[in-house]
PDB file of N, CA and C in Angstrom:
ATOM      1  N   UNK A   1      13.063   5.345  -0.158  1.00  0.00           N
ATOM      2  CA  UNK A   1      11.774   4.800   0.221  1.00  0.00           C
ATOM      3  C   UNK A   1      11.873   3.273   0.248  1.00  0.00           C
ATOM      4  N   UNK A   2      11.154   2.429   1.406  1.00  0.00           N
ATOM      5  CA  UNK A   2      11.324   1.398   1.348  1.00  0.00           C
ATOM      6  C   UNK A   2      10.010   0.752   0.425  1.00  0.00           C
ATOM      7  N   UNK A   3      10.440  -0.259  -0.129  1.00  0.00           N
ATOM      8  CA  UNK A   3       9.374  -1.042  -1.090  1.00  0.00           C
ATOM      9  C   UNK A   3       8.118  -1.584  -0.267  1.00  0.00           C
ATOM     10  N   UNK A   4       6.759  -0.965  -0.482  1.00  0.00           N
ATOM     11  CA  UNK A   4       6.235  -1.749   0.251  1.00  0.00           C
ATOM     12  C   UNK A   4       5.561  -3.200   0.112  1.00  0.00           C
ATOM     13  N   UNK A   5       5.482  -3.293  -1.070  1.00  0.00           N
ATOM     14  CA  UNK A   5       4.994  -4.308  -1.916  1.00  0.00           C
ATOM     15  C   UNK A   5       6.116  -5.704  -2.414  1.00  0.00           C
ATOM     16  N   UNK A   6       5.471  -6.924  -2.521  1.00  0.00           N
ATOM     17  CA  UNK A   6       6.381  -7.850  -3.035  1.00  0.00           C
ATOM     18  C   UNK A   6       6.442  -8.134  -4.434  1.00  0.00           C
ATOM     19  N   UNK A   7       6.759  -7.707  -5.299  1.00  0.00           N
ATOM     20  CA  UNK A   7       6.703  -7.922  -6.781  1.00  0.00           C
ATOM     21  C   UNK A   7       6.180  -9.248  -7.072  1.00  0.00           C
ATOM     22  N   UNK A   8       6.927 -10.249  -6.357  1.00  0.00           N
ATOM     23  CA  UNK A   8       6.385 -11.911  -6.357  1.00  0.00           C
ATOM     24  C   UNK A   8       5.356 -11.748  -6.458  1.00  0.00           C
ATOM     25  N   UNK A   9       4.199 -11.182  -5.135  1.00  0.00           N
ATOM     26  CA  UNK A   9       2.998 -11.771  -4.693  1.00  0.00           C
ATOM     27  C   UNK A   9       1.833 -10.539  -5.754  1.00  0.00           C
ATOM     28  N   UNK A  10       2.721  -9.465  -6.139  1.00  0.00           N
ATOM     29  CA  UNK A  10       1.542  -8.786  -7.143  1.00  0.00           C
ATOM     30  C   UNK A  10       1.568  -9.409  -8.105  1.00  0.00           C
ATOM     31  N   UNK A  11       2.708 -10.284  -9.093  1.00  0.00           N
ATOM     32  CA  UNK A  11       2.503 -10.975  -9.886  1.00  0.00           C
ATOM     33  C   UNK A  11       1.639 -11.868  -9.767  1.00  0.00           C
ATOM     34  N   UNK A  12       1.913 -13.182  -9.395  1.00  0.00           N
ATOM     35  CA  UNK A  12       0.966 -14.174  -8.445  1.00  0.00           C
ATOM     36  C   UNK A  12      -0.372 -13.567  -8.689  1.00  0.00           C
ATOM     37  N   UNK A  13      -0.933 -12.310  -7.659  1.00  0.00           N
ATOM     38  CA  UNK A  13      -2.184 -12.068  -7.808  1.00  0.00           C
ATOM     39  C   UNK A  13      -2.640 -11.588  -9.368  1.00  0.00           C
ATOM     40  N   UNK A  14      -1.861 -11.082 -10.099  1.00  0.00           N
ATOM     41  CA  UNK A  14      -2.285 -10.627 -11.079  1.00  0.00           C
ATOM     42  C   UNK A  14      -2.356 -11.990 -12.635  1.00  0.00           C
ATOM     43  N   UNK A  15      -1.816 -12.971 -12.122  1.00  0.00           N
ATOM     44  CA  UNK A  15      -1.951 -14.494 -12.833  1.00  0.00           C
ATOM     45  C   UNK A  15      -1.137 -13.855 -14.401  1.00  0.00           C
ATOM     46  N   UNK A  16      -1.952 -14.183 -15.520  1.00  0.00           N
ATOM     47  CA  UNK A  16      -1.106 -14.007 -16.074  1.00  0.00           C
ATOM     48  C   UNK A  16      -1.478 -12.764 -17.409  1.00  0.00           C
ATOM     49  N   UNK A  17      -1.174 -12.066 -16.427  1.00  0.00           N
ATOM     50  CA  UNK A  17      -1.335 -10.745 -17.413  1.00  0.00           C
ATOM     51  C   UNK A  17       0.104 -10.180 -17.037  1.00  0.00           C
ATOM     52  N   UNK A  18       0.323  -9.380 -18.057  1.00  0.00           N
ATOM     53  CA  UNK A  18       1.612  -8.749 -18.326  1.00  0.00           C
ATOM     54  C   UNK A  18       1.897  -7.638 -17.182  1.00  0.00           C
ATOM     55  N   UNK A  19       2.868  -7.356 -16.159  1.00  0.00           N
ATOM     56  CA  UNK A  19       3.305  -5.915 -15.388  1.00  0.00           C
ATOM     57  C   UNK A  19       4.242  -5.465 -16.108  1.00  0.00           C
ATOM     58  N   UNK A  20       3.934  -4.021 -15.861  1.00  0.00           N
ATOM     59  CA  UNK A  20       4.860  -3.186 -16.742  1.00  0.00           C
ATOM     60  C   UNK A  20       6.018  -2.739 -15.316  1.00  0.00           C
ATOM     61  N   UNK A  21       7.122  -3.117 -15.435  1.00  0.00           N
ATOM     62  CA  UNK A  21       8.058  -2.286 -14.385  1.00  0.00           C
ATOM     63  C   UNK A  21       7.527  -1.313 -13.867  1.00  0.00           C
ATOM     64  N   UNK A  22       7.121  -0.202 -14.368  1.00  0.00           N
ATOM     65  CA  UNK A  22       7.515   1.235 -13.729  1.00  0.00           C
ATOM     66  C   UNK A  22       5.910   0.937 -12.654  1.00  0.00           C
ATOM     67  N   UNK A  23       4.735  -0.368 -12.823  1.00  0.00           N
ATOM     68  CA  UNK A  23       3.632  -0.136 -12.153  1.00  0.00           C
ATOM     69  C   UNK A  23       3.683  -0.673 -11.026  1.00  0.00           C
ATOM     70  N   UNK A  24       5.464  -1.282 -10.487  1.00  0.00           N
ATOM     71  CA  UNK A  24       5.341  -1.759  -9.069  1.00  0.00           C
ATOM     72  C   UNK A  24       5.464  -0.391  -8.884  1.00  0.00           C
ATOM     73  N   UNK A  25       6.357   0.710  -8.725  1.00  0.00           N
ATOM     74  CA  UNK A  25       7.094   1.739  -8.289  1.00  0.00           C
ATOM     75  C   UNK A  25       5.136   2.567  -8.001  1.00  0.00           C
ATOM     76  N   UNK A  26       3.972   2.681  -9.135  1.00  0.00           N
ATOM     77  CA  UNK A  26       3.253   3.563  -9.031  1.00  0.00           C
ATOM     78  C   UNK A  26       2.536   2.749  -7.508  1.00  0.00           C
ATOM     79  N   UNK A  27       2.496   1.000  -7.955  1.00  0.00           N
ATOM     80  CA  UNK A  27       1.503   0.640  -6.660  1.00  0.00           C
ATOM     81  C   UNK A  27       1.463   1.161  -5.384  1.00  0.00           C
ATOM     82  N   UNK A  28       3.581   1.348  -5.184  1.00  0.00           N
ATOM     83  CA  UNK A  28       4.184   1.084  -4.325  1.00  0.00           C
ATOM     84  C   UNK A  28       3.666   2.794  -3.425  1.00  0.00           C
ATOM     85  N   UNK A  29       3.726   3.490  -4.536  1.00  0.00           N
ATOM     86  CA  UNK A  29       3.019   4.974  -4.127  1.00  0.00           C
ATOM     87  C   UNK A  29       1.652   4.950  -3.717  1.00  0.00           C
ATOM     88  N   UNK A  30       0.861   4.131  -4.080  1.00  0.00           N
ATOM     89  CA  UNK A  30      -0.591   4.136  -4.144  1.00  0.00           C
ATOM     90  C   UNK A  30      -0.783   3.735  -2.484  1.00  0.00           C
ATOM     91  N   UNK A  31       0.095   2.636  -2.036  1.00  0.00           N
ATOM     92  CA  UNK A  31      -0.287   1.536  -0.824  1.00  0.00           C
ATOM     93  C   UNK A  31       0.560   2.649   0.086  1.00  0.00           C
ATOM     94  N   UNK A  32       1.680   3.506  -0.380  1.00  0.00           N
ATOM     95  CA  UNK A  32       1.975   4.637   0.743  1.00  0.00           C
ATOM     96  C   UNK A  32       1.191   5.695   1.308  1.00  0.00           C
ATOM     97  N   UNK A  33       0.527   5.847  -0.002  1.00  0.00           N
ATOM     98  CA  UNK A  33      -0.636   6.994   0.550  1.00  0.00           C
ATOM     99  C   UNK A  33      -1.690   6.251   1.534  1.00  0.00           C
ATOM    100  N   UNK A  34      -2.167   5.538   1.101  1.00  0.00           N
ATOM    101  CA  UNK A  34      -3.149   4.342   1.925  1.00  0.00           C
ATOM    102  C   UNK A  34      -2.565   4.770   3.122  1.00  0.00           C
ATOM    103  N   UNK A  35      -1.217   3.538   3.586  1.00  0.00           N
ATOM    104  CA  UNK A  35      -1.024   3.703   5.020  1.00  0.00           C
ATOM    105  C   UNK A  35      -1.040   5.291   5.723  1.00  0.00           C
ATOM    106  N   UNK A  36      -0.291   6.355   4.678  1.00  0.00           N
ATOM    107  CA  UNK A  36      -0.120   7.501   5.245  1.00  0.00           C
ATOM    108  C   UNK A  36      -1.319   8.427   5.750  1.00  0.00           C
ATOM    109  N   UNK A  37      -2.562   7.790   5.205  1.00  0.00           N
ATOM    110  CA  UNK A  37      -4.373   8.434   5.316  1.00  0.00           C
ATOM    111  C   UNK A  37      -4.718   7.568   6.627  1.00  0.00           C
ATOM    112  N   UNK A  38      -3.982   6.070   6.726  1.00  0.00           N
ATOM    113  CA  UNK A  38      -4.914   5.662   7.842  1.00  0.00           C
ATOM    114  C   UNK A  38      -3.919   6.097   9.375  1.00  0.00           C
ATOM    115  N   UNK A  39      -2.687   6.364   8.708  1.00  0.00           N
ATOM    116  CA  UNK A  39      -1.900   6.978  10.098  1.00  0.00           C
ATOM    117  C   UNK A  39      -2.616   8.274  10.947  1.00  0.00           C
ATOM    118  N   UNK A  40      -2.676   8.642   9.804  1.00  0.00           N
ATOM    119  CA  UNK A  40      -2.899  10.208  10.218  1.00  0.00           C
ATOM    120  C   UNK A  40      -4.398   9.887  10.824  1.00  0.00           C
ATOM    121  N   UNK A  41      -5.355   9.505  10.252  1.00  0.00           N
ATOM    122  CA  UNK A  41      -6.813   9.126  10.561  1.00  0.00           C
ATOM    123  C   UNK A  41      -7.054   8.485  12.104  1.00  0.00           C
ATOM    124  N   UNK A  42      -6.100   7.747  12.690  1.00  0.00           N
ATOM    125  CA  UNK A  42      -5.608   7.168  14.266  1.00  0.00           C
ATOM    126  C   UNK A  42      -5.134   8.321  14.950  1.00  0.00           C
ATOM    127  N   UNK A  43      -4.350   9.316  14.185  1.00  0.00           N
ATOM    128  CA  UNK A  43      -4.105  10.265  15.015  1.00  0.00           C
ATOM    129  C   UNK A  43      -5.162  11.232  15.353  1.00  0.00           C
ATOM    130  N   UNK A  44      -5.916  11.669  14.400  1.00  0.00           N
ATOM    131  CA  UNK A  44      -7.065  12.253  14.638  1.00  0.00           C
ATOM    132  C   UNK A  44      -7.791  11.872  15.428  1.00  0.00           C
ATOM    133  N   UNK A  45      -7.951  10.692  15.844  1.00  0.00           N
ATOM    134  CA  UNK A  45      -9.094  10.048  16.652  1.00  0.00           C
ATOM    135  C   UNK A  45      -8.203   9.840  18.180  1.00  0.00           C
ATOM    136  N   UNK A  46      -6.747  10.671  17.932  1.00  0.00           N
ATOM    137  CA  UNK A  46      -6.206  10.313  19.295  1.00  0.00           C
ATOM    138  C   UNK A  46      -5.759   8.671  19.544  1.00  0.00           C
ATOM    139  N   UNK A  47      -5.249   7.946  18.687  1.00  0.00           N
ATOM    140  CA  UNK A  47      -5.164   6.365  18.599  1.00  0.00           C
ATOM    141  C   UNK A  47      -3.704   6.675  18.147  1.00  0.00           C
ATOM    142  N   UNK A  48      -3.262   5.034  18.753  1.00  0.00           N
ATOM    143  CA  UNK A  48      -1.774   5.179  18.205  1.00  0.00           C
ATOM    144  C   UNK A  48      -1.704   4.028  17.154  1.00  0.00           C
ATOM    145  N   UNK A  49      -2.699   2.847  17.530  1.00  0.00           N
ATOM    146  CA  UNK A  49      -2.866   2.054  16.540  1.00  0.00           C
ATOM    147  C   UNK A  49      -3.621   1.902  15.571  1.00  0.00           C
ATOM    148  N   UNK A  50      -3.436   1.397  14.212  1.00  0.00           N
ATOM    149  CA  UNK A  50      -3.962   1.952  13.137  1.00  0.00           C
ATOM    150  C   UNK A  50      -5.288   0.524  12.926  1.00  0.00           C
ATOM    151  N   UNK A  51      -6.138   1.180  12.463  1.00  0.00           N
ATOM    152  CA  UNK A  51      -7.242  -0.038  12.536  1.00  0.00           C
ATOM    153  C   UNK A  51      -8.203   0.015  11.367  1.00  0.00           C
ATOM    154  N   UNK A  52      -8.198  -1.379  10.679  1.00  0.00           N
ATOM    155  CA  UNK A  52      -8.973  -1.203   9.150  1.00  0.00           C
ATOM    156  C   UNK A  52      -9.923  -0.621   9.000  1.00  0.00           C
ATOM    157  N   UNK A  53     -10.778  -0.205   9.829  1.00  0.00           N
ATOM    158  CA  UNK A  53     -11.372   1.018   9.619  1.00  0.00           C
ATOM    159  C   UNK A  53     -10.762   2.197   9.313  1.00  0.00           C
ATOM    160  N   UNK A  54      -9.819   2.762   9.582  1.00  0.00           N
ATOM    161  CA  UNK A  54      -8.834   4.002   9.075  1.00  0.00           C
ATOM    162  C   UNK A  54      -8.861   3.540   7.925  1.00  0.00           C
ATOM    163  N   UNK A  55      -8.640   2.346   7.064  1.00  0.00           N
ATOM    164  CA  UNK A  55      -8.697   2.395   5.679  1.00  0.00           C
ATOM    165  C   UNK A  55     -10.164   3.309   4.949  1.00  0.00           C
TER     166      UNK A  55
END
């Protein structure tokens, strides 16, 4: 699986509170499902491009 997330920039956003390793790997699942709901959601509607509304 490719990473979808930048560890840098979740740190960064998260300032300075502690990440635990294993919670890039869960984000990284969380933001796959995301894209994988708004793929499918374009396909349903017959679209090939995905549009923040599918979020």
């Amino acid at each position: 699986m490719t990473d979808l997330i930048v560890k840098a920039a979740v740190k960064d956003q998260l300032e300075e509170k502690n990440v635990a390793s294993d919670f890039y790997d869960a984000l990284d699942d969380e933001v796959a499902t995301v894209l994988e709901n708004a793929a499918r959601r374009a396909d349903e509607n017959d679209r090939k491009t995905v549009q923040p509304r599918d979020l």
